[in-house]
Protein backbone atom coordinates (compact mmCIF):
# COMPACT_ATOMS: atom_id res chain seq x y z
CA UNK A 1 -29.36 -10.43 14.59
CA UNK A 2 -26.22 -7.73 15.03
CA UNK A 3 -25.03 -6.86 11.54
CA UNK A 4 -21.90 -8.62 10.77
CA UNK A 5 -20.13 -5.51 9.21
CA UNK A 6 -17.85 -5.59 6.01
CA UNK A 7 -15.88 -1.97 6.23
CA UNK A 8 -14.79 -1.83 9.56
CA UNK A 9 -12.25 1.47 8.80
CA UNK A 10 -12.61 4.32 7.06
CA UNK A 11 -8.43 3.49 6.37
CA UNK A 12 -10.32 0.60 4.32
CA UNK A 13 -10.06 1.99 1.18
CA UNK A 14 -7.04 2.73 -1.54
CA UNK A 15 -4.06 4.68 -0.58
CA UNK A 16 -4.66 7.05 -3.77
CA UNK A 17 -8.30 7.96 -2.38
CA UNK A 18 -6.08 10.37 0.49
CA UNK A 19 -3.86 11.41 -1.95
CA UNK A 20 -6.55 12.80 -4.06
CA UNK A 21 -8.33 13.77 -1.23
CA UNK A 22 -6.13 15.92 0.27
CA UNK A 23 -5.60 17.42 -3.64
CA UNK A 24 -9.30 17.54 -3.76
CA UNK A 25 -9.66 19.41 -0.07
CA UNK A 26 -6.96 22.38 -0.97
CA UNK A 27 -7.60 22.88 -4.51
CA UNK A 28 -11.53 21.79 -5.11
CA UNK A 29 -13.49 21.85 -2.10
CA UNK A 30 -16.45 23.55 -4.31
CA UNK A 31 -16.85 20.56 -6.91
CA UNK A 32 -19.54 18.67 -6.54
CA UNK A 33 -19.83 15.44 -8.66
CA UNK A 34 -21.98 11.98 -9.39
CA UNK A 35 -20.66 8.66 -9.27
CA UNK A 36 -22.58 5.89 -10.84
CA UNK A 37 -22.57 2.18 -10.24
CA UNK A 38 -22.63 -0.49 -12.88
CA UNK A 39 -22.26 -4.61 -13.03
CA UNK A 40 -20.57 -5.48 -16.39
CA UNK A 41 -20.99 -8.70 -15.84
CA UNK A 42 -24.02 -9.78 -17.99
CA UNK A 43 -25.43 -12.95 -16.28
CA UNK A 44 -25.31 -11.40 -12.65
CA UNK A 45 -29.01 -10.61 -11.06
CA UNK A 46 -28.66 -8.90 -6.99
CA UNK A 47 -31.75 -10.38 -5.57
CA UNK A 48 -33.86 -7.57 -3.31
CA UNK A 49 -32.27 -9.50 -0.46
CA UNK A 50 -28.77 -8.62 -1.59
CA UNK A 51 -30.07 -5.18 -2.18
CA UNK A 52 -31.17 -4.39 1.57
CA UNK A 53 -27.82 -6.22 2.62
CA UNK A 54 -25.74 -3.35 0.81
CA UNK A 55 -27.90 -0.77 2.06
CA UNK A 56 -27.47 -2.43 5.90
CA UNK A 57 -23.68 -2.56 5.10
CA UNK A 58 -23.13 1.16 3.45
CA UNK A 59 -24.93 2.35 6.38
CA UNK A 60 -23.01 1.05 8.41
CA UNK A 61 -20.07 2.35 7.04
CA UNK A 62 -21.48 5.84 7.10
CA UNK A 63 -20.99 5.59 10.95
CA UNK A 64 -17.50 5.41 11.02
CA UNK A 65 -15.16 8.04 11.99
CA UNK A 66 -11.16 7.70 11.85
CA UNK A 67 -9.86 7.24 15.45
CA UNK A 68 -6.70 9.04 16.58
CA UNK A 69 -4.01 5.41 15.51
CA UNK A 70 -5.68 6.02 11.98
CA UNK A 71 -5.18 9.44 11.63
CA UNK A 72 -1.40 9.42 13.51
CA UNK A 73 -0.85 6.45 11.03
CA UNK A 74 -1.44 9.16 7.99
CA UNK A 75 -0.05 11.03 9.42
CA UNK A 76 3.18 9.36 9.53
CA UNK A 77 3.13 9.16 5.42
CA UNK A 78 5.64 11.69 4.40
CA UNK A 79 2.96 13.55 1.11
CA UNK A 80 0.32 14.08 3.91
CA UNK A 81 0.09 17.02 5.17
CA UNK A 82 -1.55 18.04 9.00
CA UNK A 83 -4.42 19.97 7.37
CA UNK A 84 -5.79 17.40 5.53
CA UNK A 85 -5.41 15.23 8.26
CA UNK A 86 -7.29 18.06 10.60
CA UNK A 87 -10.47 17.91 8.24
CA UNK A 88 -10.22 13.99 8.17
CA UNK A 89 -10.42 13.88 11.98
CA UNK A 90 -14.27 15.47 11.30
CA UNK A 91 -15.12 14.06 8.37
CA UNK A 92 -17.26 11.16 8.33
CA UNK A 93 -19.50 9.89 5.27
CA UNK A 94 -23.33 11.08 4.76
CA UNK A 95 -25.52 8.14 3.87
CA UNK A 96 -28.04 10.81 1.98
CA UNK A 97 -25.43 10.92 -0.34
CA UNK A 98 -26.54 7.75 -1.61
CA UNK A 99 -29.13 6.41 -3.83
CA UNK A 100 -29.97 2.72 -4.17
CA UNK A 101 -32.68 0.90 -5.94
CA UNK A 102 -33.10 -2.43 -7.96
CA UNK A 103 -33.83 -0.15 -10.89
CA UNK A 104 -31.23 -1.81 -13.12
CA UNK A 105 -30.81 -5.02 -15.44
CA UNK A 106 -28.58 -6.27 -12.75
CA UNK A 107 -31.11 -5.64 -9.87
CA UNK A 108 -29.05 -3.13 -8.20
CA UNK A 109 -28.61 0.86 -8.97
CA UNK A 110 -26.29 3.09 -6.93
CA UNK A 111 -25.60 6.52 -7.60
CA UNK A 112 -23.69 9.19 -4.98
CA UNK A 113 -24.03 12.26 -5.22
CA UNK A 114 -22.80 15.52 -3.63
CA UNK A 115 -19.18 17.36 -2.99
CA UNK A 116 -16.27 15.51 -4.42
CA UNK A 117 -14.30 15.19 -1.05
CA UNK A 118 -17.07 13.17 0.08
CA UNK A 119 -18.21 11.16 -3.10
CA UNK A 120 -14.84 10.75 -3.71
CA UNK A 121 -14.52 8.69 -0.42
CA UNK A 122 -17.48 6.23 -0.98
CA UNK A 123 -16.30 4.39 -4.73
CA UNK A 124 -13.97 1.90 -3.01
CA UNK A 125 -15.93 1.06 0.48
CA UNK A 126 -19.26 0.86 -1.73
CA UNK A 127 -17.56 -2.11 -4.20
CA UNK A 128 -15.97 -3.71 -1.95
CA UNK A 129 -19.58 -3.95 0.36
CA UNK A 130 -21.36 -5.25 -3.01
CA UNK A 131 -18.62 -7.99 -3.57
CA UNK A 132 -18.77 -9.55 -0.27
CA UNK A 133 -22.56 -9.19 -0.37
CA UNK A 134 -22.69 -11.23 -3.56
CA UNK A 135 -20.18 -13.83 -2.93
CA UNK A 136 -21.78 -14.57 0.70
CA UNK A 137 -25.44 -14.84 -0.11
CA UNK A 138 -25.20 -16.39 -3.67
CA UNK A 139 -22.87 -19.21 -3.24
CA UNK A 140 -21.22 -21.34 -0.28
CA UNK A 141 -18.75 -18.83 0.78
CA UNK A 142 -16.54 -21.62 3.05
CA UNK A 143 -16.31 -23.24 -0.19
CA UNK A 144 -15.40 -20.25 -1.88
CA UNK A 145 -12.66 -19.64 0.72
CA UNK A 146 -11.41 -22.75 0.72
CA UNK A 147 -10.57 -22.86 -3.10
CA UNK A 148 -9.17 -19.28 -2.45
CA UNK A 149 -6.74 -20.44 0.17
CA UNK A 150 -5.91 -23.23 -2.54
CA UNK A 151 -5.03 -21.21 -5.37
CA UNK A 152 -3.35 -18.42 -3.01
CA UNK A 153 -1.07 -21.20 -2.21
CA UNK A 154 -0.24 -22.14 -5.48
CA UNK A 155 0.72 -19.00 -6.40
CA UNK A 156 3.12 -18.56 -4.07
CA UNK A 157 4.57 -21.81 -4.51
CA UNK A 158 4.89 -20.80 -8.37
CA UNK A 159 6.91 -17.97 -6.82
CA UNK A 160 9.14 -19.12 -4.48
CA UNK A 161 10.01 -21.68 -6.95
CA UNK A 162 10.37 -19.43 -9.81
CA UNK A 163 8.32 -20.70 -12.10
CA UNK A 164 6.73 -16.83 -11.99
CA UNK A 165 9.39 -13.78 -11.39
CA UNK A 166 7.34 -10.52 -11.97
CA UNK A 167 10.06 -8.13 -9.76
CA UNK A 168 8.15 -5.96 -7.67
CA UNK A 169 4.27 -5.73 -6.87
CA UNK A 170 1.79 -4.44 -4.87
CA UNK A 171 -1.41 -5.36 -4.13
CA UNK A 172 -4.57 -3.79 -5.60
CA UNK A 173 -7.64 -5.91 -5.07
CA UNK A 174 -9.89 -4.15 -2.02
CA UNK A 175 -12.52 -3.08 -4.60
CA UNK A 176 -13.21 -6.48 -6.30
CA UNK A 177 -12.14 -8.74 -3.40
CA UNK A 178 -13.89 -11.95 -2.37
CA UNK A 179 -14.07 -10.59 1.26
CA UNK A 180 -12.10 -8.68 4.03
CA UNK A 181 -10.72 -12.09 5.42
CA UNK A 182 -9.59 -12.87 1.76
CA UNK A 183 -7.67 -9.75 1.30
CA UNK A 184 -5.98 -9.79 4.60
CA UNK A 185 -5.10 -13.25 4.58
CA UNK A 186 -3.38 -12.32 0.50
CA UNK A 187 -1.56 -9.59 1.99
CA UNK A 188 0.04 -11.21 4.85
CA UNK A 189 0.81 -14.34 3.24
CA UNK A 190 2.13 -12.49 0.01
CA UNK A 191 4.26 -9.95 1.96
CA UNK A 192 5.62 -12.06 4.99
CA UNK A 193 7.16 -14.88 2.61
CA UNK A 194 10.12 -15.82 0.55
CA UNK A 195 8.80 -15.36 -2.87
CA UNK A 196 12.09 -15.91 -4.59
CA UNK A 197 12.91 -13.20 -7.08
CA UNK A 198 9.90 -11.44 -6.88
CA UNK A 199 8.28 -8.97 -3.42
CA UNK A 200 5.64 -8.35 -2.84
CA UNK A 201 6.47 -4.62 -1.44
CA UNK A 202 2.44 -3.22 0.16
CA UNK A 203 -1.50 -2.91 -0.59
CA UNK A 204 -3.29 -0.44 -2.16
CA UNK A 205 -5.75 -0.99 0.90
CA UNK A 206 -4.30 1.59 3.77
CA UNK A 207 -6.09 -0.22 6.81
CA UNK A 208 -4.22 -3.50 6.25
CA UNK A 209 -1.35 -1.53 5.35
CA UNK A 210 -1.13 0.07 8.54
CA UNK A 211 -2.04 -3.55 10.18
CA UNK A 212 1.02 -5.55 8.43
CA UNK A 213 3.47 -2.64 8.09
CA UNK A 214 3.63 -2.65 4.74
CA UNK A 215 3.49 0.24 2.30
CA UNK A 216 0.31 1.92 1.46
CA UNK A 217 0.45 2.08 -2.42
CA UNK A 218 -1.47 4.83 -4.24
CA UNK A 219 -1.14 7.96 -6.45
CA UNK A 220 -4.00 8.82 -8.47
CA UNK A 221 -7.35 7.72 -10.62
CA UNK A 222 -9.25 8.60 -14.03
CA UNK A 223 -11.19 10.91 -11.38
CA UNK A 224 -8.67 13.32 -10.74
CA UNK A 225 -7.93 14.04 -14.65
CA UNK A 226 -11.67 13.88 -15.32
CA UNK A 227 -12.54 16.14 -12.67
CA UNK A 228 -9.70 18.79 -12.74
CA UNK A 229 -9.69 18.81 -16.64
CA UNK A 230 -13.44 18.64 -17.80
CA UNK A 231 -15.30 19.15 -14.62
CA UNK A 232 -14.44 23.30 -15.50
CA UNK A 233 -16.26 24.66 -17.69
CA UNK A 234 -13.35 27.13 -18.86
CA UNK A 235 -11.16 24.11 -20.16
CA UNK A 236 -10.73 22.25 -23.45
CA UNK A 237 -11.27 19.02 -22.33
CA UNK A 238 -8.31 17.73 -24.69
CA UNK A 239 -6.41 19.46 -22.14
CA UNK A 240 -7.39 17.86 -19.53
CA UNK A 241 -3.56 15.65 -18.53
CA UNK A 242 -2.16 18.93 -18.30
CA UNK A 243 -4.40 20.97 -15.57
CA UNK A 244 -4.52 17.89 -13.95
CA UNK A 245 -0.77 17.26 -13.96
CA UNK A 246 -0.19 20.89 -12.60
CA UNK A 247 -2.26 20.38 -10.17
CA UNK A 248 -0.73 17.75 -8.79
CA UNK A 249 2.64 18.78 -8.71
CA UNK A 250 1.22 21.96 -7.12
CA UNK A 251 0.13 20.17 -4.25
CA UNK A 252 3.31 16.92 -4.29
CA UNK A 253 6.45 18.33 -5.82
CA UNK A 254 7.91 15.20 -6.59
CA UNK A 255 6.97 13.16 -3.37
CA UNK A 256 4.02 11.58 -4.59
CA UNK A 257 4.67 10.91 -8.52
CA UNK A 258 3.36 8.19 -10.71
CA UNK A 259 0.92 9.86 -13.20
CA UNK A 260 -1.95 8.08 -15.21
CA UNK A 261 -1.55 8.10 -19.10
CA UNK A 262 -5.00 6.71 -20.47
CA UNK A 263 -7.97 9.13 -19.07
CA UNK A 264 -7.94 10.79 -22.79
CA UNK A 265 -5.80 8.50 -24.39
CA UNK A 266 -1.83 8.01 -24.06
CA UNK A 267 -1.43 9.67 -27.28
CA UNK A 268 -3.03 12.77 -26.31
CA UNK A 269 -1.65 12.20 -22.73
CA UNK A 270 1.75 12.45 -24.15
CA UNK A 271 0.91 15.96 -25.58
CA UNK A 272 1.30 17.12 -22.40
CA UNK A 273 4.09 15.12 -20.38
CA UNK A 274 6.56 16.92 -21.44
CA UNK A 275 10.10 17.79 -20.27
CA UNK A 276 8.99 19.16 -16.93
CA UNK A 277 6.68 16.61 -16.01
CA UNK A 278 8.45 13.65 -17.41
CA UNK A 279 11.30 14.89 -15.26
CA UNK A 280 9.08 15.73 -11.77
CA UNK A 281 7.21 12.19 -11.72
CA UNK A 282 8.96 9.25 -10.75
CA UNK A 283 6.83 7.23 -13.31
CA UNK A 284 3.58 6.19 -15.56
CA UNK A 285 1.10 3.67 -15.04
CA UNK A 286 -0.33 1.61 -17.40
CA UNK A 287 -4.16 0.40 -16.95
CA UNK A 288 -5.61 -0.21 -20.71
CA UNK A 289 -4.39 -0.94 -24.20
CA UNK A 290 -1.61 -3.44 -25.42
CA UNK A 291 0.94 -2.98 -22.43
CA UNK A 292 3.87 -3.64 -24.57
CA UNK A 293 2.67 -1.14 -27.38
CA UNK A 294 2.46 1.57 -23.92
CA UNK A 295 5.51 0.52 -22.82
CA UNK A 296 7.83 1.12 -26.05
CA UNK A 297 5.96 4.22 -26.22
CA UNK A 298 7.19 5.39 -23.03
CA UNK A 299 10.44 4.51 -23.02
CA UNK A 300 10.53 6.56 -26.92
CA UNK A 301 8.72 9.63 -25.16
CA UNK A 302 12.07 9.29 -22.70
CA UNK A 303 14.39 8.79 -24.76
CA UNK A 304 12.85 11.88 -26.91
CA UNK A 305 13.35 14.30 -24.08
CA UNK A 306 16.48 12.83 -22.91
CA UNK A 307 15.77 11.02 -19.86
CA UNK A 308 17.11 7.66 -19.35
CA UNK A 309 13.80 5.06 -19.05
CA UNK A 310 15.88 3.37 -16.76
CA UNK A 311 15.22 6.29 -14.12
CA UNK A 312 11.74 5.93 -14.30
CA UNK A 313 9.00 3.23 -13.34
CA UNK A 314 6.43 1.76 -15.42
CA UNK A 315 3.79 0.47 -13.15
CA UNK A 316 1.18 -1.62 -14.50
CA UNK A 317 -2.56 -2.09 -13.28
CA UNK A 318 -4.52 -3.58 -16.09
CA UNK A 319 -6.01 -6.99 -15.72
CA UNK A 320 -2.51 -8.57 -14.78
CA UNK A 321 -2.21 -12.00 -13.05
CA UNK A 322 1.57 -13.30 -12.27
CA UNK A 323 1.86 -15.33 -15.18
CA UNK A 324 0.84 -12.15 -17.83
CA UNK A 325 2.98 -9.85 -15.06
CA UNK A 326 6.15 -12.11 -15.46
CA UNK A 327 5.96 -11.74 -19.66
CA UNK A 328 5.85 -8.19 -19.34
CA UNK A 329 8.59 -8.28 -16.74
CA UNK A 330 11.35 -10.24 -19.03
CA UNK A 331 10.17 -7.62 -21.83
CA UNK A 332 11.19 -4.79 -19.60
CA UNK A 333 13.19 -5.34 -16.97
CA UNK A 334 16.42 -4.23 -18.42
CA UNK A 335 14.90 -1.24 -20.20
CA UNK A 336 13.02 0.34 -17.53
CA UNK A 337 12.20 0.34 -13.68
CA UNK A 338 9.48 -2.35 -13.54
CA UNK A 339 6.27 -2.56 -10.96
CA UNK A 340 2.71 -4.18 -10.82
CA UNK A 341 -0.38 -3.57 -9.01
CA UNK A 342 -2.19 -6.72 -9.19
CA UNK A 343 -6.06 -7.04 -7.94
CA UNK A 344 -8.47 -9.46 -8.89
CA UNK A 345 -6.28 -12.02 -9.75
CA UNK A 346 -4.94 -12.10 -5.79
CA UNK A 347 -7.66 -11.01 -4.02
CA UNK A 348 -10.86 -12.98 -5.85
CA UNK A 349 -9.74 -15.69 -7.13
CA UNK A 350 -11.76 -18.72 -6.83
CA UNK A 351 -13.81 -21.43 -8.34
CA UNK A 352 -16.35 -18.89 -8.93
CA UNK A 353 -16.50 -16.27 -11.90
CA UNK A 354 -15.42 -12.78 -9.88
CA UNK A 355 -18.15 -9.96 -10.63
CA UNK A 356 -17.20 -7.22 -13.26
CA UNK A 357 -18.52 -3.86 -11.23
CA UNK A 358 -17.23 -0.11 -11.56
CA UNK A 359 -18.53 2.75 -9.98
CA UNK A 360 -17.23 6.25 -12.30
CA UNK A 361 -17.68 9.85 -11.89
CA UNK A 362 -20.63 10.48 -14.25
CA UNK A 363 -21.01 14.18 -13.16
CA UNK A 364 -18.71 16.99 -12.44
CA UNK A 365 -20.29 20.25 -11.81
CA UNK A 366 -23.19 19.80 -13.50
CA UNK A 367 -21.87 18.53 -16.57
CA UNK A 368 -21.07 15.51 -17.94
CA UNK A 369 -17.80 14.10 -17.85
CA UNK A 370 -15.67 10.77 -19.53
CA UNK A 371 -13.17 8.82 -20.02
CA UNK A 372 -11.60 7.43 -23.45
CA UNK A 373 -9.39 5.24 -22.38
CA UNK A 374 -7.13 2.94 -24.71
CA UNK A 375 -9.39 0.23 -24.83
CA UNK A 376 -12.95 -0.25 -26.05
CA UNK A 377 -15.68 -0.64 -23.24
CA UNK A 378 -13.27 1.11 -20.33
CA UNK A 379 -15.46 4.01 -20.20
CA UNK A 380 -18.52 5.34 -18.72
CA UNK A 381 -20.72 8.04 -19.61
CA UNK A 382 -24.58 9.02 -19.62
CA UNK A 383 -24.52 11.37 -22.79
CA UNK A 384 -23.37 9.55 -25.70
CA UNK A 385 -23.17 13.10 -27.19
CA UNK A 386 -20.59 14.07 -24.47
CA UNK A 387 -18.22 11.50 -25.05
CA UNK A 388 -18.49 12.07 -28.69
CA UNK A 389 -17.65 15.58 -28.48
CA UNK A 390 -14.74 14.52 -26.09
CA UNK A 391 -13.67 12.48 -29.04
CA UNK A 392 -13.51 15.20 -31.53
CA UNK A 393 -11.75 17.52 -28.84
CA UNK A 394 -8.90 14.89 -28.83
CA UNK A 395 -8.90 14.38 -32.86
CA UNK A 396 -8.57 18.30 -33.33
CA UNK A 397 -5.98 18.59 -30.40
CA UNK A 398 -3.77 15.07 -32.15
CA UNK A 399 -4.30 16.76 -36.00
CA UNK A 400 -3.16 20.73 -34.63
């Protein structure tokens, strides 16, 4: 029987995957680092089945190339820049990259490892695969679409009506989605309709971006400040938002600007967005901790250096659904430039529980790396002993 396959495009993955790769391929096309799979969810077992599904699935995805539309599409996106898109026209993904067992609680292990242009590339195509895997073989998946179709139109009935007025969102669900046909059919419906107050402006997924001319929506991931900041051995790892910051707007100026607060915390993070940087990106996003707590906090670092919060966008990521998204809206709407990226909650939601599954740079370079983010059970991180003396980095950077 012909393999039905789930990634069909290498553009199927998130718009801030090329923006960090094209970082990656001019600044740090010697780092090599490990990604590592894990299922949060505590009650979820992948049968062997499952398991030889995803391996079916990620090899087929490692025989995709980009075709000449997908390539002239990124082409057309005003940050990317001809030589990335030169390497991207040979690049295609190594399936010895990978390695995948049942060697876990969960029945399924996945680790990648090798340089970080290509590992890099893999996190988003490899979760999305072991959703649709799940959802397909362990329930009724007609059923499953049918209550998605259900509750997709309820939502937008809650918007049009205005029961729900959240501004301006994008979509963010490819990596926890229910399936490719429930993502697609999210972002057309969401983006071709009336939705009242609120739009529903693009996806963070840049094949169905290019498919409903919408906007790709992406900037950058804990992986970039991980990676840049602790994956050299040289740097304090408490300084990590800084060299990653630079690095950025060493390779963007101020065309591609939303930076990520929480990698090391958003008090530490704050150490370092300074004057210069507050000023060069257009905005912050928000993806753990209290987001009101973040958000006063931002618009007092603004108002500290000056800047008027009201310039500047606070995009949040963490958790949302339109309901929590419209709160947070009336809160700051006339105190700041408002966005969302919403994921789960629009592309997996169903009568079934949706899975709990990360996949996080464990290894940079040889050594470990983490993230402390501003809420408990966010990070990942082999060596215990690593993250603690991550933690006492940040203490001695917050008390000097």
């Amino acid at each position: 029987m012909r393999l039905q396959r789930i990634i069909n495009s290498l553009l199927e993955t998130d718009m801030y995957k090329f923006s960090m790769g094209q970082a990656i391929f001019h600044q740090f096309t010697d780092y090599r680092t490990t990604w590592t799979f894990r299922c949060r969810n505590k009650d979820v077992k992948f049968t062997p089945e499952m398991v030889e599904e995803i391996k079916d699935q990620i090899k087929a995805y490692c025989d995709l190339r980009f075709n000449e539309e997908e390539l002239d599409y990124l082409q057309s996106i005003v940050w990317i820049k001809s030589s990335y898109v030169s390497f991207l026209r040979l690049w295609k993904p190594r399936y010895d990259d990978f390695t995948i067992t049942t060697d876990a609680e969960c029945g399924l292990a996945i680790e990648t490892t090798g340089t970080w242009l290509n590992t890099s590339m893999y996190e988003i195509p490899t979760l999305a695969i072991v959703n649709e895997v799940y959802f397909r073989m362990q329930y009724d998946y007609d059923a499953l679409m049918d209550s998605f179709r259900r509750k997709l139109d309820d939502k937008i009935a809650k918007l049009q009506s205005g029961e729900w007025n959240i501004g301006v969102f994008s979509e963010f669900g490819l990596r926890r989605r229910l399936s490719g046909e429930a993502q697609d059919l999210a972002v057309k419906e969401l983006c071709s309709k009336d939705l009242g107050a609120s739009r529903c402006v693009g996806t963070s997924n840049v094949y169905l971006a290019m498919k409903h001319k919408v906007t790709p929506v992406g900037t950058m991931a804990h992986e970039w400040i991980m990676c840049v900041g602790q994956g050299n051995h040289k740097h304090n790892p408490a300084y990590s938002n800084w060299y990653a910051l630079d690095c950025w707007v060493k390779e963007y100026g101020i065309l591609n600007g939303t930076a990520l607060t929480d990698a090391i915390t958003t008090d530490c993070f704050l150490r370092d967005f300074k004057l210069t940087y507050a000023t060069l990106y257009s905005g912050v996003r928000h993806d753990s901790g209290d987001p009101y707590e973040w958000g006063d906090k931002m618009i007092a670092h603004y108002e500290s250096l000056g800047i008027d919060p009201k310039t500047k966008t606070l995009l949040f990521s963490d958790s949302l659904n339109f309901a929590k998204a419209t709160a947070i809206y009336d809160y700051f709407k006339d105190k700041a430039k408002v966005a969302f990226g919403i994921g789960t909650y629009i592309a997996n939601d169903t009568d079934a529980e949706p899975l709990n599954i990360v996949m996080k740079t464990t290894v940079c370079n040889g050594m470990d790396v983490a993230k402390v983010s501003d809420s408990e059970g966010k990070g990942m991180c082999k060596n215990p002993d690593y993250v603690e003396y991550l933690e006492r980095c940040i203490k001695w950077r917050m008390e000097h």
